[in-house]
C-alpha atoms as a PDB file:
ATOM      1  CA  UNK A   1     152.954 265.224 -81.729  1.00  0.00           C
ATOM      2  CA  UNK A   2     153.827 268.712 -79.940  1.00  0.00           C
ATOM      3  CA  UNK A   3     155.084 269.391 -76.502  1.00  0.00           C
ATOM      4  CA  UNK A   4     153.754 272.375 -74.650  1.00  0.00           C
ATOM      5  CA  UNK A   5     156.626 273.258 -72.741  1.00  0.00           C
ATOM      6  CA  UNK A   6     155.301 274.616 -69.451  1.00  0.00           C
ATOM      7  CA  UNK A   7     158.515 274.810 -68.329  1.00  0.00           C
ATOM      8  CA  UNK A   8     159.410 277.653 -70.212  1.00  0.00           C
ATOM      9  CA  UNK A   9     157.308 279.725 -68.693  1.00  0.00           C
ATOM     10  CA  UNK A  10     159.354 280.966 -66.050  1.00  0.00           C
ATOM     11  CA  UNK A  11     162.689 279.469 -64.165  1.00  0.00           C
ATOM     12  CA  UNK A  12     161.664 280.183 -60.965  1.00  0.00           C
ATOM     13  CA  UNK A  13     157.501 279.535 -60.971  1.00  0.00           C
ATOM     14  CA  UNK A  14     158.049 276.720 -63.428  1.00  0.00           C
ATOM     15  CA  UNK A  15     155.254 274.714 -65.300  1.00  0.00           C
ATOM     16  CA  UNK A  16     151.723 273.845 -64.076  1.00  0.00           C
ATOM     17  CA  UNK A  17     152.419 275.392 -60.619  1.00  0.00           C
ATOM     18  CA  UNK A  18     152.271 279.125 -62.214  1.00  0.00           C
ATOM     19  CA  UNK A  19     149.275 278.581 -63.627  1.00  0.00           C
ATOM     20  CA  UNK A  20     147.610 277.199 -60.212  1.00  0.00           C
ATOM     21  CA  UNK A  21     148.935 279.734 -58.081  1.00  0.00           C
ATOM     22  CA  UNK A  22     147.568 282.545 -60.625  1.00  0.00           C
ATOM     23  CA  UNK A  23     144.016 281.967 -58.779  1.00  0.00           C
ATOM     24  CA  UNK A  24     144.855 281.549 -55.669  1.00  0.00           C
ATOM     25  CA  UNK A  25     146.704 284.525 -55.184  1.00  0.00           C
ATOM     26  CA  UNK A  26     143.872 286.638 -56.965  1.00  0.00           C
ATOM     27  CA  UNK A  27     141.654 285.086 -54.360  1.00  0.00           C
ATOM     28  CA  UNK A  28     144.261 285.886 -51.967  1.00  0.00           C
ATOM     29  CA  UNK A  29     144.472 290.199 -52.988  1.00  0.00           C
ATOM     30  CA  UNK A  30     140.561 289.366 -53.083  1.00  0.00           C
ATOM     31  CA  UNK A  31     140.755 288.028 -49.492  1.00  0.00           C
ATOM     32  CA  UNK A  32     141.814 289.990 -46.108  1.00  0.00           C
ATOM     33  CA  UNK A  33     144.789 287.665 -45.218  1.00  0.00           C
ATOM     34  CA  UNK A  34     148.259 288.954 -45.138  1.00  0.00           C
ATOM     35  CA  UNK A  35     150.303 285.902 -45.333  1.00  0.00           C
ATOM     36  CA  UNK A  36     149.926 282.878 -48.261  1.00  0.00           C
ATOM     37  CA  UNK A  37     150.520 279.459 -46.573  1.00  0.00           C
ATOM     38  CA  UNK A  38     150.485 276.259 -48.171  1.00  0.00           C
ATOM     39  CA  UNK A  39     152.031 272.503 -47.789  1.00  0.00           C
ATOM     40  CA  UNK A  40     154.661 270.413 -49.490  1.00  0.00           C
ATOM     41  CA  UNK A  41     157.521 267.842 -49.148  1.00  0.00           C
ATOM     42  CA  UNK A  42     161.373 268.269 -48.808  1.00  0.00           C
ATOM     43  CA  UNK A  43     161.482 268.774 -52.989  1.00  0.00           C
ATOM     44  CA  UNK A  44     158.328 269.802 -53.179  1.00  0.00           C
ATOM     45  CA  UNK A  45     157.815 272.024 -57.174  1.00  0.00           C
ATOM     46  CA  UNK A  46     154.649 273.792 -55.568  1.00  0.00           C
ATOM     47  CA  UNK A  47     156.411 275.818 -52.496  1.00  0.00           C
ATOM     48  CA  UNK A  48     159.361 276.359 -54.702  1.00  0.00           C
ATOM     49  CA  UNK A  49     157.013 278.339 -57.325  1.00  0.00           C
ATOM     50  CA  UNK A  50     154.971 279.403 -54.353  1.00  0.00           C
ATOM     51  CA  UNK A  51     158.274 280.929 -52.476  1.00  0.00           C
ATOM     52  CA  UNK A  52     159.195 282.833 -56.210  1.00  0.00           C
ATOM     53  CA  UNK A  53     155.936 283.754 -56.301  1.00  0.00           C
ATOM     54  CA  UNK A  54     155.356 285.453 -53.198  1.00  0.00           C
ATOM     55  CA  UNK A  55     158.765 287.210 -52.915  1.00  0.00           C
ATOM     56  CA  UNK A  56     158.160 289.091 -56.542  1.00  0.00           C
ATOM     57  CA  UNK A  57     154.635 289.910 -55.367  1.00  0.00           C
ATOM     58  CA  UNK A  58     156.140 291.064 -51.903  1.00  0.00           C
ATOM     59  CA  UNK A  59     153.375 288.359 -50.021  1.00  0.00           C
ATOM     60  CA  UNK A  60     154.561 286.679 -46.763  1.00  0.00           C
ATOM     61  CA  UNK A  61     154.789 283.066 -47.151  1.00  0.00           C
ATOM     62  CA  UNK A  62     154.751 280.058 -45.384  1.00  0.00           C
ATOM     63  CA  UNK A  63     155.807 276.783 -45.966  1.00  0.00           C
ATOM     64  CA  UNK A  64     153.714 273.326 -43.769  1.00  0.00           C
ATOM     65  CA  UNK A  65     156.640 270.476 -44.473  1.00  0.00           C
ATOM     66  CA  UNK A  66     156.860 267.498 -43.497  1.00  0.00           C
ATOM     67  CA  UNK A  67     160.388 266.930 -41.869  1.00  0.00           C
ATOM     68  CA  UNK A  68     162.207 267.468 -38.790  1.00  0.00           C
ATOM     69  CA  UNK A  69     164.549 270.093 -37.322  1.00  0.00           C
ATOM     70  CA  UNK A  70     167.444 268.199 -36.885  1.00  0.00           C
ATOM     71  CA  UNK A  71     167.958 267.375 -40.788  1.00  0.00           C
ATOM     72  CA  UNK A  72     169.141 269.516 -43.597  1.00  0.00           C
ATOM     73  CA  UNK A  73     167.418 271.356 -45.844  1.00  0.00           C
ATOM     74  CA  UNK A  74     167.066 270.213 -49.377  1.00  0.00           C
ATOM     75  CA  UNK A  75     168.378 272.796 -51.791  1.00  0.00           C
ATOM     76  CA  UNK A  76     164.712 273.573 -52.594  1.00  0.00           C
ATOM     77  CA  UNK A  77     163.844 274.146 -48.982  1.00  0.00           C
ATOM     78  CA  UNK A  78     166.771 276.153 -49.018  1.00  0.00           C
ATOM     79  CA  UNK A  79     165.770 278.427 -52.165  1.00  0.00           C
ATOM     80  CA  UNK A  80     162.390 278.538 -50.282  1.00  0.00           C
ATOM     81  CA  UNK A  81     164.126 279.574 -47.575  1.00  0.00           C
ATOM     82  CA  UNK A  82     166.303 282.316 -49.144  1.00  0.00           C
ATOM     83  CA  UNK A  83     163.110 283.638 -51.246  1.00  0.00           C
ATOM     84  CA  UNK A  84     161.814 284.836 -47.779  1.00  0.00           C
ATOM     85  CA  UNK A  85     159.451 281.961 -47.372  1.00  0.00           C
ATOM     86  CA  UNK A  86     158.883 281.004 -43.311  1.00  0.00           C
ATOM     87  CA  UNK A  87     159.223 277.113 -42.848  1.00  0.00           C
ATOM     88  CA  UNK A  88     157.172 275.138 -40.441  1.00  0.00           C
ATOM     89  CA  UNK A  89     158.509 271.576 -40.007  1.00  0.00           C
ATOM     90  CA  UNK A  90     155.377 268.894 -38.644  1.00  0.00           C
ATOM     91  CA  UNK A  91     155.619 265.356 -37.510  1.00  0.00           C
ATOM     92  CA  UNK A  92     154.367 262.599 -40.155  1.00  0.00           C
ATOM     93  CA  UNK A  93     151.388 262.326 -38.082  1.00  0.00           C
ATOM     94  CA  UNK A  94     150.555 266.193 -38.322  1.00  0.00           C
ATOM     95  CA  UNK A  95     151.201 266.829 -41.663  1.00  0.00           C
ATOM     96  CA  UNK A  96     148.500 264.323 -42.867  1.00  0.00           C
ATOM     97  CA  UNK A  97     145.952 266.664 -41.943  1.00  0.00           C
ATOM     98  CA  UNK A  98     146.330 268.805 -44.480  1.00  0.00           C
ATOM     99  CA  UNK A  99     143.365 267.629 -46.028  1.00  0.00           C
ATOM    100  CA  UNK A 100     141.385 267.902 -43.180  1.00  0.00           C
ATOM    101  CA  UNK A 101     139.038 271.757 -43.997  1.00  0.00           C
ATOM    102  CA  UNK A 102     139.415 272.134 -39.897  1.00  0.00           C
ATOM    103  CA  UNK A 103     142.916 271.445 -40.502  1.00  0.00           C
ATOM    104  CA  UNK A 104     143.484 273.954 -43.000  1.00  0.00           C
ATOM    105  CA  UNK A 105     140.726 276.520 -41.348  1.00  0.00           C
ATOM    106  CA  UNK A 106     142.776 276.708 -37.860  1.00  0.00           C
ATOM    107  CA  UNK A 107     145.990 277.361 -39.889  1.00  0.00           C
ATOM    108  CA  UNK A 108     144.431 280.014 -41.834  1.00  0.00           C
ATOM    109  CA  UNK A 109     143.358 281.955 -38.301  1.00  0.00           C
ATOM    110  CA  UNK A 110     146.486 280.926 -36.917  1.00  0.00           C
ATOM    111  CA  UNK A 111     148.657 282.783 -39.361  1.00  0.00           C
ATOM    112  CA  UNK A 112     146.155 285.373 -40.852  1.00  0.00           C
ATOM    113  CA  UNK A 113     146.731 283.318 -44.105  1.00  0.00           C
ATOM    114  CA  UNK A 114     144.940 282.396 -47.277  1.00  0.00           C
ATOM    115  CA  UNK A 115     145.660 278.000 -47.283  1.00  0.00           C
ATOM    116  CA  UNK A 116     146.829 276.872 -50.626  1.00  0.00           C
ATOM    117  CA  UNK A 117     145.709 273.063 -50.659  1.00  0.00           C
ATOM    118  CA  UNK A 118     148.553 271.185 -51.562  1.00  0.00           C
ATOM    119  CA  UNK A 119     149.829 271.069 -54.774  1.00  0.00           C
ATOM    120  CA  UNK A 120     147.414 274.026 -55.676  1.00  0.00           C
ATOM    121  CA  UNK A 121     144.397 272.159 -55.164  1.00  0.00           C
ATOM    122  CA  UNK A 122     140.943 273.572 -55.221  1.00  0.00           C
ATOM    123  CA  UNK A 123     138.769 275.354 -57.544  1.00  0.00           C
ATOM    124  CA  UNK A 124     141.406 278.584 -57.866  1.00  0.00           C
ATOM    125  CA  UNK A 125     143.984 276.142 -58.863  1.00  0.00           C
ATOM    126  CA  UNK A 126     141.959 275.872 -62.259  1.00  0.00           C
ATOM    127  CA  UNK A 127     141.435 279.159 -63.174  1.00  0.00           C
ATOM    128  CA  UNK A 128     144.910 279.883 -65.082  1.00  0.00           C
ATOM    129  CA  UNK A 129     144.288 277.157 -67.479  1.00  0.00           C
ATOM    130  CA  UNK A 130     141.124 278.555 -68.802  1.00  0.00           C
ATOM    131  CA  UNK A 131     143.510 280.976 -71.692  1.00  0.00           C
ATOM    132  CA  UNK A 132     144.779 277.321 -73.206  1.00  0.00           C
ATOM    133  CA  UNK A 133     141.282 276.357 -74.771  1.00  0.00           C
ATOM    134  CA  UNK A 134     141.796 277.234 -77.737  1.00  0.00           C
ATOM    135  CA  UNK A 135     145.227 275.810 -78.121  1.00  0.00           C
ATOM    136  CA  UNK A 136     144.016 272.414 -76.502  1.00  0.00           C
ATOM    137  CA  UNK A 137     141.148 272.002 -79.639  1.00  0.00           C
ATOM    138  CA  UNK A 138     143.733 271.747 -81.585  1.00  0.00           C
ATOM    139  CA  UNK A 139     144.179 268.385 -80.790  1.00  0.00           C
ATOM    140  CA  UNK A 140     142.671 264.487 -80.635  1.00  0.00           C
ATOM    141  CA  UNK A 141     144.356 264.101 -77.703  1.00  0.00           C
ATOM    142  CA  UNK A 142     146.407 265.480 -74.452  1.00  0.00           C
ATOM    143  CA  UNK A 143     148.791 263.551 -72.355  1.00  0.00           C
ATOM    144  CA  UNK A 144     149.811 265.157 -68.704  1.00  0.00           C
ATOM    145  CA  UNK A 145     151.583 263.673 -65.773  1.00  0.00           C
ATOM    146  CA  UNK A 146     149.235 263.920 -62.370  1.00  0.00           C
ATOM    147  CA  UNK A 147     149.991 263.707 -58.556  1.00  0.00           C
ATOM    148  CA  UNK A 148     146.474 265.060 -57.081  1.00  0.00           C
ATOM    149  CA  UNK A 149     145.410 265.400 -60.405  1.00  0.00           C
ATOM    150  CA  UNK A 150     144.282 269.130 -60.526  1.00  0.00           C
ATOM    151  CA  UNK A 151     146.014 270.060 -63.638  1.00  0.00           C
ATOM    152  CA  UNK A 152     144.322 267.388 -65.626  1.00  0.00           C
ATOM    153  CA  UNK A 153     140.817 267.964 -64.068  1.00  0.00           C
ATOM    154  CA  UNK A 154     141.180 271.804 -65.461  1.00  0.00           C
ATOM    155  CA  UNK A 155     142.686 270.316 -68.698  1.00  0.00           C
ATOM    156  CA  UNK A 156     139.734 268.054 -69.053  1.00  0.00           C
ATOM    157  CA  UNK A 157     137.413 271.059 -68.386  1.00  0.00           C
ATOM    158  CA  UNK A 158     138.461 273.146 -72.038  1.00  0.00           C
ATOM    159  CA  UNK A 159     138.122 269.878 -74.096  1.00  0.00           C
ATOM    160  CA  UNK A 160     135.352 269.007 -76.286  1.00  0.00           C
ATOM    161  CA  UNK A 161     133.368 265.541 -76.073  1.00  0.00           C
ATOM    162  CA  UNK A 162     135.605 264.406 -79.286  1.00  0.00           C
ATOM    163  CA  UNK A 163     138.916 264.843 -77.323  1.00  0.00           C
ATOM    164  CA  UNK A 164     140.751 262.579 -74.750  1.00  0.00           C
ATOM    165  CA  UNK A 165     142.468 263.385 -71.833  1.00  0.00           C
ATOM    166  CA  UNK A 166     145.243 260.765 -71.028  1.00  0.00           C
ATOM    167  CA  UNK A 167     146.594 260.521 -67.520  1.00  0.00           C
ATOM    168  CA  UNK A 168     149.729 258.837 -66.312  1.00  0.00           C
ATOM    169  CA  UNK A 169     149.777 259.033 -62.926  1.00  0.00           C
ATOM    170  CA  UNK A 170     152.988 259.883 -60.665  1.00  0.00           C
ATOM    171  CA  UNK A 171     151.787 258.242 -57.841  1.00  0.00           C
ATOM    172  CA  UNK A 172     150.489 254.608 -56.308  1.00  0.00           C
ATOM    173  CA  UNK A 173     147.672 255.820 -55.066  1.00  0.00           C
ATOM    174  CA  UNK A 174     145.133 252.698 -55.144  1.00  0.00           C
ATOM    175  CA  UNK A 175     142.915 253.898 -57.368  1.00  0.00           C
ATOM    176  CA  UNK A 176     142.333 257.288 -55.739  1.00  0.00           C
ATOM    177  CA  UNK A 177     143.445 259.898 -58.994  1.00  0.00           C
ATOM    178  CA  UNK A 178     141.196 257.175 -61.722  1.00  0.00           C
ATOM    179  CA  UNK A 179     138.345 257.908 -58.665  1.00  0.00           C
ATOM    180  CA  UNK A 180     138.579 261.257 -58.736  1.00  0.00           C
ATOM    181  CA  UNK A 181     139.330 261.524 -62.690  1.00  0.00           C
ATOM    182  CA  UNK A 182     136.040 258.949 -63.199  1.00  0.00           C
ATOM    183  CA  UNK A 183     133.784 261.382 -60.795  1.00  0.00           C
ATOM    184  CA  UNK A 184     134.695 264.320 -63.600  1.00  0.00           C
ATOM    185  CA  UNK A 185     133.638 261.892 -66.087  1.00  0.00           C
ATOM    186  CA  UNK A 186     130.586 261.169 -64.191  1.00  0.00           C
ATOM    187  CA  UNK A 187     129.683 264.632 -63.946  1.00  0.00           C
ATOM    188  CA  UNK A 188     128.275 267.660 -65.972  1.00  0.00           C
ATOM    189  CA  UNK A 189     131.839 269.230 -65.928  1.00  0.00           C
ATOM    190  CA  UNK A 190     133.986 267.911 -68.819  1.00  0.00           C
ATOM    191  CA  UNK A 191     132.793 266.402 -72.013  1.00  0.00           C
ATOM    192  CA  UNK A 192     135.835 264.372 -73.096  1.00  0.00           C
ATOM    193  CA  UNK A 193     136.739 260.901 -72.143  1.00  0.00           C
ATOM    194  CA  UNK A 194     139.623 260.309 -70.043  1.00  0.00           C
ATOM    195  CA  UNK A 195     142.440 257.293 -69.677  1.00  0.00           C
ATOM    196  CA  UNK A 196     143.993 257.447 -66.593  1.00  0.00           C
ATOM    197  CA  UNK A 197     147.299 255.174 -67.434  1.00  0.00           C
ATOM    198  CA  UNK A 198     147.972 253.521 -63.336  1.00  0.00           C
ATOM    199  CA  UNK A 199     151.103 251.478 -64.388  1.00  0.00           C
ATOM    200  CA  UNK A 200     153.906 253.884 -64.710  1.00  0.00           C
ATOM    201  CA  UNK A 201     154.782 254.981 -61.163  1.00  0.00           C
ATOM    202  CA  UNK A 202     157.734 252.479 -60.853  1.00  0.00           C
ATOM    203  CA  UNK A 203     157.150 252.345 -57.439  1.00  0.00           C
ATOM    204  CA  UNK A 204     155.575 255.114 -56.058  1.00  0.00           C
ATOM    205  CA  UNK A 205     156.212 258.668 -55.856  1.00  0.00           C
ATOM    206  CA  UNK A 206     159.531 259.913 -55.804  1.00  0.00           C
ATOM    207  CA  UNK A 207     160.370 257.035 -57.413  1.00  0.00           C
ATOM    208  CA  UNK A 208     163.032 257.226 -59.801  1.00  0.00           C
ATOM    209  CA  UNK A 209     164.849 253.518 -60.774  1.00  0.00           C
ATOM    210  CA  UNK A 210     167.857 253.132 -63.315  1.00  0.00           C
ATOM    211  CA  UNK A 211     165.483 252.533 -65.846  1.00  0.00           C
ATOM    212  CA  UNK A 212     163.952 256.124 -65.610  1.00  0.00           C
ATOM    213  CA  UNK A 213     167.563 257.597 -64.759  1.00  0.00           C
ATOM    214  CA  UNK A 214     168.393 256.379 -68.046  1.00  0.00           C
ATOM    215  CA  UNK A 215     165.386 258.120 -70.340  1.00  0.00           C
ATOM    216  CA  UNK A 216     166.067 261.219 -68.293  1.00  0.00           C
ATOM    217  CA  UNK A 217     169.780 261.321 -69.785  1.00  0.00           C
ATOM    218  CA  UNK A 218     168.338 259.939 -73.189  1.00  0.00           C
ATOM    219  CA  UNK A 219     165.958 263.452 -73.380  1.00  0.00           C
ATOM    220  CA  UNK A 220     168.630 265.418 -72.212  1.00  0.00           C
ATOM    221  CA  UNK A 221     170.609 264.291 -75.609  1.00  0.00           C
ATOM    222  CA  UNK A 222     167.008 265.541 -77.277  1.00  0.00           C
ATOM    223  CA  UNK A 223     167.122 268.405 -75.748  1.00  0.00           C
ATOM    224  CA  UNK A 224     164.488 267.991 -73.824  1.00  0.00           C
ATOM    225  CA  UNK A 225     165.008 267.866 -70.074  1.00  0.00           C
ATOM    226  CA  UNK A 226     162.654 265.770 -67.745  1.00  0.00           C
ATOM    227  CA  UNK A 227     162.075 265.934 -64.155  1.00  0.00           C
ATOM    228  CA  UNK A 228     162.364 262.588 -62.313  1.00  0.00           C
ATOM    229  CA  UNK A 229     158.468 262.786 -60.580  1.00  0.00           C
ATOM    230  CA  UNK A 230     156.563 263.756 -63.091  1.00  0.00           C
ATOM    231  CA  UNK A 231     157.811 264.268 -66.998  1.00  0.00           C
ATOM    232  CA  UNK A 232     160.145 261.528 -66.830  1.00  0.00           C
ATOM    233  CA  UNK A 233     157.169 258.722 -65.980  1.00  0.00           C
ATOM    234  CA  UNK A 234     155.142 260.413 -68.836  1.00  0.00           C
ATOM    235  CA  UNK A 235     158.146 260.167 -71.635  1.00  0.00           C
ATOM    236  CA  UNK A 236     157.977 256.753 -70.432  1.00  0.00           C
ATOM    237  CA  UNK A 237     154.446 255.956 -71.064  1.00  0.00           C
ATOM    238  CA  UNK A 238     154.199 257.918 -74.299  1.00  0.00           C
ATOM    239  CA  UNK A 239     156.839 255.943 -75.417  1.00  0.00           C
ATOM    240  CA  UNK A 240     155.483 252.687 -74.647  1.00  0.00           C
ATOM    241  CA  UNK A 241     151.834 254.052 -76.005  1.00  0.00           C
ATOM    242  CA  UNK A 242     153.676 254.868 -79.499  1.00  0.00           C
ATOM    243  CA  UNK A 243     155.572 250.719 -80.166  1.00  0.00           C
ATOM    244  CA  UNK A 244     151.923 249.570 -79.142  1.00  0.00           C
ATOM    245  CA  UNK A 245     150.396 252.330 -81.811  1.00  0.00           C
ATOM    246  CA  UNK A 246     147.544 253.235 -79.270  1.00  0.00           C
ATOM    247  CA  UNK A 247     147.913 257.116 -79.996  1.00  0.00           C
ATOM    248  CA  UNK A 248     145.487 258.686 -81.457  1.00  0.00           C
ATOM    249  CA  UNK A 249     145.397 261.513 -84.078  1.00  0.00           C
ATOM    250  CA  UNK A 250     147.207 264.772 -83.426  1.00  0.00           C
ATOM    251  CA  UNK A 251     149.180 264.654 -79.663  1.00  0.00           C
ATOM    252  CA  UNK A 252     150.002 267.315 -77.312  1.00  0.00           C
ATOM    253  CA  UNK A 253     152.344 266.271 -74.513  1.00  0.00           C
ATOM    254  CA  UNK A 254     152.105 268.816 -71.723  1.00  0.00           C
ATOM    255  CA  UNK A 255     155.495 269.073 -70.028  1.00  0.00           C
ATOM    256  CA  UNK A 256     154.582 270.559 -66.256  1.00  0.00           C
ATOM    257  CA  UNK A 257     158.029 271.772 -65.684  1.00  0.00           C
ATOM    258  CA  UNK A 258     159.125 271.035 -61.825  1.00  0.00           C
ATOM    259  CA  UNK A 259     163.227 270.600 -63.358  1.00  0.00           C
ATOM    260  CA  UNK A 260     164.568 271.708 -59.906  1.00  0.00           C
ATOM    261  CA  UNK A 261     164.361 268.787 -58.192  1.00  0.00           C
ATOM    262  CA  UNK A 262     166.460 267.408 -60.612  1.00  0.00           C
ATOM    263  CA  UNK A 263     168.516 268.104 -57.633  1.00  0.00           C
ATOM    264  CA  UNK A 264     167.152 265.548 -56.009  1.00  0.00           C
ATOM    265  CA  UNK A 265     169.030 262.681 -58.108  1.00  0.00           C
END
């Protein structure tokens, strides 16, 4: 088993999100926008890497979050903030549309913007994983953590039909990540099977009990630090995978970084 430590990549634009944001902002120079604008919660990884991103690459940004004036910012909104990054705070009710192409259209003419889906979403988000294919045949199988799942749907697109992709997903969703991991299956897109592992959420996401608390100090003695989203509910998996020997040849564990909201605990 190997861990492909994302994290390492860069403090700032940590994990996964670099790799996302490396086609959207090439569609961006390709683009006539001025600004980069994209969406994200009060600890959100994305806008942090997004805010780093755009104040090396001297791009206006802007921030969609979902929060209200009247509370404090998070130390990641605040990093956001200090990177140059402009915040727009929306009601609940508003920030929902963001999936909504109109949405996301009237925003983009709004602000003169190029709209980063959330989380990096969209066919750009997959184009900085295509330089990993030949490290990722290397193995029988890969294990990521998901949200909206666009990492693994550009992981599953450099494996071969003898590989498997397993997914633990970060969030209780009802079924909507296996959907939208099963309609890659379905498709002429990826050869490999995927497992999309729907139990280890412990709650929802965001949610971090004692239990995962715990693991996270236990990898910290390993040496190997763990966000509480993401990492920490994949450790957990993989562990419980391993006592019930259901892994399968040669492992790589991809570690998708997003250690600053760490903070959040």
């Amino acid at each position: 088993m190997d861990c492909l430590r994302l994290d390492r990549l860069d403090h700032q634009v940590s994990g996964n999100k670099s790799l996302k944001l490396l086609g959207h902002i090439d569609a961006w120079q390709k683009s006539s926008h001025t600004r980069l604008l994209s969406f994200g919660g009060r600890w959100s990884n994305h806008l942090h890497a997004l805010a780093y991103a755009a104040a090396r690459l001297d791009i206006p940004a802007i921030g969609v979050v979902q929060g209200y004036p009247e509370q404090p910012l998070t130390p990641t909104l605040m990093d956001c903030q200090a990177q140059g990054m402009q915040l727009i705070l929306v009601d609940k009710m508003t920030y929902r549309q963001r999936y909504q192409l109109a949405y996301r259209q009237a925003l983009s003419t709004e602000h003169d913007a190029w709209v980063i889906p959330e989380g990096g979403d969209g066919p750009e988000g997959g184009v900085g994983f295509h330089p990993l294919r030949a490290l990722l045949r290397e193995y029988d199988e890969v294990w990521i953590a998901a949200g909206t799942g666009m990492s693994a749907q550009a992981l599953a697109r450099q494996l071969s039909a003898e590989q498997r992709l397993v997914v633990v997903n970060a969030v209780a969703d009802n079924g909507v990540l296996a959907a939208r991991m099963q309609a890659l299956t379905d498709s002429a897109d990826t050869q490999c099977a995927i497992r999309v592992i729907d139990d280890a959420h412990f709650g929802g996401f965001g949610h971090c009990p004692a239990a995962l608390k715990a693991l996270i100090q236990d990898y910290d003695q390993r040496s190997l630090p763990l966000d509480p989203v993401y990492t920490a509910k994949l450790a957990w998996a993989l562990e419980r995978a391993a006592q019930q020997d259901e892994l399968q040849g040669r492992v790589l564990v991809v570690h998708t970084g997003g250690l600053q909201g760490r903070r959040s605990l």
